[in-house]
N, C-alpha and C. Protein backbone atom coordinates (compact mmCIF):
# COMPACT_ATOMS: atom_id res chain seq x y z
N UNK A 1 13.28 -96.45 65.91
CA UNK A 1 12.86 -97.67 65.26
C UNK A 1 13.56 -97.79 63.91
N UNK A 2 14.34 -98.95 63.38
CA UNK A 2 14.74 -99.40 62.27
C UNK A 2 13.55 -99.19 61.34
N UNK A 3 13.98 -98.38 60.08
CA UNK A 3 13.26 -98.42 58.57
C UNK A 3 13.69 -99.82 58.10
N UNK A 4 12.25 -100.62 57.89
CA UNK A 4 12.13 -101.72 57.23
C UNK A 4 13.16 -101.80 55.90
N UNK A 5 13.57 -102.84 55.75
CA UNK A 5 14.28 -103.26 53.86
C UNK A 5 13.35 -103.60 53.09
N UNK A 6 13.03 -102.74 51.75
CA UNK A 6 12.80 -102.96 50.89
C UNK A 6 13.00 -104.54 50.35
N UNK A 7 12.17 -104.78 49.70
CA UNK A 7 11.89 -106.47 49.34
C UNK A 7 12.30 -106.53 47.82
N UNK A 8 13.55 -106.76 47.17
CA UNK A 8 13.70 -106.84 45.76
C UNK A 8 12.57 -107.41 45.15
N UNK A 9 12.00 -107.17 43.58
CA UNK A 9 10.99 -108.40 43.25
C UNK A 9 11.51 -110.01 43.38
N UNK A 10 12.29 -110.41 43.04
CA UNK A 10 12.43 -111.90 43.52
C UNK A 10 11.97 -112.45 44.95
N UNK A 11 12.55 -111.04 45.89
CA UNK A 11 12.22 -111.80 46.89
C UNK A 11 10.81 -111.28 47.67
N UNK A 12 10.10 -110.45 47.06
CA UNK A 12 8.57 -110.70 47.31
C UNK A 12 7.82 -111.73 46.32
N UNK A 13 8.28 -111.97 45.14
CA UNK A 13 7.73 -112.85 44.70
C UNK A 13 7.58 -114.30 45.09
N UNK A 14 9.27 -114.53 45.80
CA UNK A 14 9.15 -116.16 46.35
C UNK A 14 8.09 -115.85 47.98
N UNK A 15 8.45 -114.69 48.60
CA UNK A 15 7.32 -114.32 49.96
C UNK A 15 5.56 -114.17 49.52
N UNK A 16 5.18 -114.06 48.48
CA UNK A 16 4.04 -114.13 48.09
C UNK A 16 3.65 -115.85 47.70
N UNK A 17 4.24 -116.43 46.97
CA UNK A 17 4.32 -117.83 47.08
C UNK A 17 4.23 -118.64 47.89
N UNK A 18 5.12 -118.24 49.31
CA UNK A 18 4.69 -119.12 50.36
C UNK A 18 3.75 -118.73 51.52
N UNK A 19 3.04 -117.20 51.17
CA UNK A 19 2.05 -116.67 51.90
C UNK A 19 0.58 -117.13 51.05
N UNK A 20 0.52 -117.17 49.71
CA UNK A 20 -0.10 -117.99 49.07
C UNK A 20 -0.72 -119.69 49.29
N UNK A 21 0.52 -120.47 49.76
CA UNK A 21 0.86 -121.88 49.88
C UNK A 21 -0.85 -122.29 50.72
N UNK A 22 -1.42 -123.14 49.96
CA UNK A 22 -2.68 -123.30 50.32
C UNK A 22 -3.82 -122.39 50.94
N UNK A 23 -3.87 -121.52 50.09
CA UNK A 23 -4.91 -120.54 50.66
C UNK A 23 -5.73 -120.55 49.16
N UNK A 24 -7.54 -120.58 49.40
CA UNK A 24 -7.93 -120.49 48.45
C UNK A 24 -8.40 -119.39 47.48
N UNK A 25 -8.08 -118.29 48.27
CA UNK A 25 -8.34 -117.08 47.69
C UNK A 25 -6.79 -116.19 48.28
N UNK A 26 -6.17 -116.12 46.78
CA UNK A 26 -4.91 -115.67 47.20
C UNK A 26 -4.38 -114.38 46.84
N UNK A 27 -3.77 -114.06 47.60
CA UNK A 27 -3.19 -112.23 47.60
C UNK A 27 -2.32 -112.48 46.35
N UNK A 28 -2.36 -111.20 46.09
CA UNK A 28 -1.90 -110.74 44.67
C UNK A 28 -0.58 -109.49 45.03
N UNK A 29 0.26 -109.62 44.04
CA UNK A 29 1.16 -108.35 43.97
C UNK A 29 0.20 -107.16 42.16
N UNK A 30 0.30 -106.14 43.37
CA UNK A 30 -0.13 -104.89 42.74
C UNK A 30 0.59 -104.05 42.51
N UNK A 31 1.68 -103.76 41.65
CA UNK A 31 2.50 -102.83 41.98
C UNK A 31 3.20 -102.96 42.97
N UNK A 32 3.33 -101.92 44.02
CA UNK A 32 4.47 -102.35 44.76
C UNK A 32 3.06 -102.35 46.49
N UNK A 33 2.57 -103.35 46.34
CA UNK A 33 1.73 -103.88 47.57
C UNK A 33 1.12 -105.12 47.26
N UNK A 34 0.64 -105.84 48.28
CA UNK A 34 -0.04 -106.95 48.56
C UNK A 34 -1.67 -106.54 48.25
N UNK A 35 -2.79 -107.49 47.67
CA UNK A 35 -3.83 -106.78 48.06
C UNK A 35 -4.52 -108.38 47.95
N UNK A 36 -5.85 -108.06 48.63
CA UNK A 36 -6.74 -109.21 48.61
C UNK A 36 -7.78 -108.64 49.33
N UNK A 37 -9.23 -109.46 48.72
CA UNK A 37 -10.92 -109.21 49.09
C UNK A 37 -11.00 -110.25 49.99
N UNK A 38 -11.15 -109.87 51.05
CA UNK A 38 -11.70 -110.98 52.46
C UNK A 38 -13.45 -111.05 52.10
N UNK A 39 -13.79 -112.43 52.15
CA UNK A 39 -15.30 -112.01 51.85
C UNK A 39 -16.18 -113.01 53.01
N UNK A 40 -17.44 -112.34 53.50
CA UNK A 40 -17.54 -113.22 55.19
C UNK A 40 -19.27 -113.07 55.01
N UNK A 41 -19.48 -113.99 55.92
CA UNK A 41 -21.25 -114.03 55.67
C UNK A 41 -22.24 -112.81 55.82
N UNK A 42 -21.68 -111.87 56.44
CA UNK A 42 -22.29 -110.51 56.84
C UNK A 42 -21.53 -109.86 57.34
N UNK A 43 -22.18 -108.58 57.00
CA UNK A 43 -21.53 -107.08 57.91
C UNK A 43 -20.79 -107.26 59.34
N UNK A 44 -21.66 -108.10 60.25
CA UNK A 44 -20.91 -108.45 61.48
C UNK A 44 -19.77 -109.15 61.27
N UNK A 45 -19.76 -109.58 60.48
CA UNK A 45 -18.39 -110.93 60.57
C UNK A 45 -17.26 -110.31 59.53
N UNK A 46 -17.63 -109.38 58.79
CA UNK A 46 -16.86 -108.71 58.55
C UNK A 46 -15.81 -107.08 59.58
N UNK A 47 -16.83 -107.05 60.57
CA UNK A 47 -16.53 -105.97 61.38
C UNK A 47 -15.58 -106.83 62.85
N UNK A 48 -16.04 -108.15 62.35
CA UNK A 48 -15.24 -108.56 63.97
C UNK A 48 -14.31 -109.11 63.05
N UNK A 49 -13.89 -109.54 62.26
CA UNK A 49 -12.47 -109.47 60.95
C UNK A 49 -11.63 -108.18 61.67
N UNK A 50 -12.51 -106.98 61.05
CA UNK A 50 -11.52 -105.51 60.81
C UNK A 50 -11.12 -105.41 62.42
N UNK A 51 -11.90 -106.01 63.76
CA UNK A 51 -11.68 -105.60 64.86
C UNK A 51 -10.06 -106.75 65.37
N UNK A 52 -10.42 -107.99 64.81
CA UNK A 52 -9.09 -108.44 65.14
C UNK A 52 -7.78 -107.98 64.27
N UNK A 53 -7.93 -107.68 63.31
CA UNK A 53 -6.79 -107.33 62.49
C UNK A 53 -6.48 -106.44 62.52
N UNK A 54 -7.12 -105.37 63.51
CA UNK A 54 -6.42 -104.22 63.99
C UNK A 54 -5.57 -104.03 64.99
N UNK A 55 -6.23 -105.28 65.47
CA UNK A 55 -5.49 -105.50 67.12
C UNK A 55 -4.07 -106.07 66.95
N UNK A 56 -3.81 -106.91 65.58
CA UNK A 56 -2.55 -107.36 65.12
C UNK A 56 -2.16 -106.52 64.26
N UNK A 57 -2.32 -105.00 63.87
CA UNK A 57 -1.94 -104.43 63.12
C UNK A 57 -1.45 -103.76 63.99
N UNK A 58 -2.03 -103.38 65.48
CA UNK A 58 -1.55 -102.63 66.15
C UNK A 58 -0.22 -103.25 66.81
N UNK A 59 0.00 -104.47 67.03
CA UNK A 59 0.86 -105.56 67.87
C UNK A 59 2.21 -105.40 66.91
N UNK A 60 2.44 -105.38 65.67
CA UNK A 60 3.06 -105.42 64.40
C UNK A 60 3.73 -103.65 64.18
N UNK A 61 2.84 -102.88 64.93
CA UNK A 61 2.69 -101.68 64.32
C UNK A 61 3.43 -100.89 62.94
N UNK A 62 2.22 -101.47 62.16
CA UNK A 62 2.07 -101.79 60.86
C UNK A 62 0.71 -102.01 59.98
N UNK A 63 0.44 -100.90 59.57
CA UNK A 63 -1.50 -100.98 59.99
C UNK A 63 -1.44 -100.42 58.03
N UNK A 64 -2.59 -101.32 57.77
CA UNK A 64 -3.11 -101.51 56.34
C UNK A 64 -4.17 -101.07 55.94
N UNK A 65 -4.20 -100.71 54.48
CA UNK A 65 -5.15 -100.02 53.82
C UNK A 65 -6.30 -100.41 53.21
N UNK A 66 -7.73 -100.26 53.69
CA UNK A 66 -8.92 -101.02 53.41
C UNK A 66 -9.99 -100.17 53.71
N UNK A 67 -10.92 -101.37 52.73
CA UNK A 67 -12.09 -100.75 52.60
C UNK A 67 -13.06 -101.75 52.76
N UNK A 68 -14.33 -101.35 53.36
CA UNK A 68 -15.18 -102.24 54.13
C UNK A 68 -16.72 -102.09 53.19
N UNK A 69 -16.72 -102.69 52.76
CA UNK A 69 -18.53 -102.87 52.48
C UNK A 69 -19.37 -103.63 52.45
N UNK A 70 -20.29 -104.05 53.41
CA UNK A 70 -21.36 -104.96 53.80
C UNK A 70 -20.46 -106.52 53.89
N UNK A 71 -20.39 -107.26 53.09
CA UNK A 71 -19.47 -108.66 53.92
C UNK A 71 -18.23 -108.57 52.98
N UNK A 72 -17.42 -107.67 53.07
CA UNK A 72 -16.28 -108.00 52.14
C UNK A 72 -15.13 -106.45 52.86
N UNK A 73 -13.57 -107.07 52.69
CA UNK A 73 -12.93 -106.26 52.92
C UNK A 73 -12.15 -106.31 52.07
N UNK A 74 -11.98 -105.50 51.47
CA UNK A 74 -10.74 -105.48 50.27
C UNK A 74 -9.22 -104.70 51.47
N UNK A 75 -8.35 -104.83 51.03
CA UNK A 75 -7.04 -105.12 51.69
C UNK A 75 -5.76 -104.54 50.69
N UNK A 76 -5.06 -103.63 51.34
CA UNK A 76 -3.74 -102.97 50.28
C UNK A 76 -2.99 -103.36 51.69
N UNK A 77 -1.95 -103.49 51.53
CA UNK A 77 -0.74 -103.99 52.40
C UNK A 77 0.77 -103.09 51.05
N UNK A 78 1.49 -102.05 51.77
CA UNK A 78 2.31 -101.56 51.79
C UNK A 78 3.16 -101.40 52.96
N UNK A 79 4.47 -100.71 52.63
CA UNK A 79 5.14 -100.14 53.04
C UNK A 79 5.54 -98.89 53.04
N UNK A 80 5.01 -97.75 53.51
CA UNK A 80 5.19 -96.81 52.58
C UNK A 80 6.42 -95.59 53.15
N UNK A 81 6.99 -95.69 54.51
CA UNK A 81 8.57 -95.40 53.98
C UNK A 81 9.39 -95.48 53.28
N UNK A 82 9.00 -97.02 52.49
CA UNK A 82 10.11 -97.82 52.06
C UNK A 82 9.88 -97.53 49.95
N UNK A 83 8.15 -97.34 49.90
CA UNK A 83 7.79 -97.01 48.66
C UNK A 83 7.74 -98.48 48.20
N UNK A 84 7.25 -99.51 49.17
CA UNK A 84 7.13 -100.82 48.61
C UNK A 84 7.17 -102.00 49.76
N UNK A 85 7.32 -102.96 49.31
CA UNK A 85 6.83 -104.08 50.64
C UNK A 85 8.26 -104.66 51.40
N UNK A 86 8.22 -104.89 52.41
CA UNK A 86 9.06 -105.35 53.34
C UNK A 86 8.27 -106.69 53.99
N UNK A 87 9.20 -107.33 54.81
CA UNK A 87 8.50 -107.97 55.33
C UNK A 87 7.75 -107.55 56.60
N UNK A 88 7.66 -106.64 56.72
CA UNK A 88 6.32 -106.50 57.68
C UNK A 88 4.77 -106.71 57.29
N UNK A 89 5.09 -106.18 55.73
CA UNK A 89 3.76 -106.23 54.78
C UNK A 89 3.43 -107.83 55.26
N UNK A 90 4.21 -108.69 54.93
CA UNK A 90 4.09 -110.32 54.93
C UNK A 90 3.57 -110.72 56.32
N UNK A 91 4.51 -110.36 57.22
CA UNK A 91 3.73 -111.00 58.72
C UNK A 91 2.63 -110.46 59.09
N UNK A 92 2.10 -109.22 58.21
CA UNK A 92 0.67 -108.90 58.56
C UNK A 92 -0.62 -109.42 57.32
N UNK A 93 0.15 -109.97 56.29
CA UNK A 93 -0.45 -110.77 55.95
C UNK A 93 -1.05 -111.78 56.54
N UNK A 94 0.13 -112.57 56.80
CA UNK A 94 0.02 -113.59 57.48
C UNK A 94 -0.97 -113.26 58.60
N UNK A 95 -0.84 -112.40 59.56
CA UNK A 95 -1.68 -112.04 60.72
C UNK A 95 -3.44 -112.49 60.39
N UNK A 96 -3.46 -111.57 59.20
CA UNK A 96 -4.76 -111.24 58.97
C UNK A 96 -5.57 -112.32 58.41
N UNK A 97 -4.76 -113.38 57.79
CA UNK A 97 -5.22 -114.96 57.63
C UNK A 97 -5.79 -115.72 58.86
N UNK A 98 -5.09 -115.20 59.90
CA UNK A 98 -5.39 -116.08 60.90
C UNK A 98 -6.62 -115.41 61.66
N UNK A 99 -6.97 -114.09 61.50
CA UNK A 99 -7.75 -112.98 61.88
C UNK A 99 -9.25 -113.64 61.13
N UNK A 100 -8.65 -114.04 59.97
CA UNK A 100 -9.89 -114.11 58.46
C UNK A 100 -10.40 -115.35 59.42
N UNK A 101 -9.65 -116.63 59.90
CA UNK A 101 -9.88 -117.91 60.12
C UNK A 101 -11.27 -118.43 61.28
């Protein structure tokens, strides 16, 4: 399997911008990862969240760093061959928006 390319900052910054582009609670650059708090009416709806976005983490294989407590998932998205984000980080962004939806 090809090692992902490293994402210069310009060009995660313009890929955070348009992963951003109308979303009302928007991912952030942390250093060198993506992160964002998914927040859902309860524990269940937070657990059937973590159950689809695994299933596209697994599809991607490209699986992200989180933490779960009662209706909220906080979310780290790296790369960590690379020591920073690629675009895989991004299409599993993206994934997990549609996971959140």
């Amino acid at each position: 399997m090809m090692r992902p390319a490293l994402l210069d900052p310009p060009a995660a910054r313009a890929a955070l911008e348009a992963l951003n582009r109308l979303r009302d609670v928007p991912w952030t650059l942390h250093h060198d990862a993506l992160t964002k708090t998914f927040r859902f009416a309860g524990f269940r709806e937070a657990f059937d969240f973590m159950t689809r976005a695994a299933e596209a983490a697994e599809a991607l294989n490209h699986h992200p760093e989180w933490m779960n407590v009662y209706d909220r998932v906080e979310v780290r998205l790296t790369t960590h061959e690379v020591k920073g984000l690629t675009e895989l980080d991004f299409r599993l962004a993206e994934a997990l928006e549609r996971a959140a939806a």
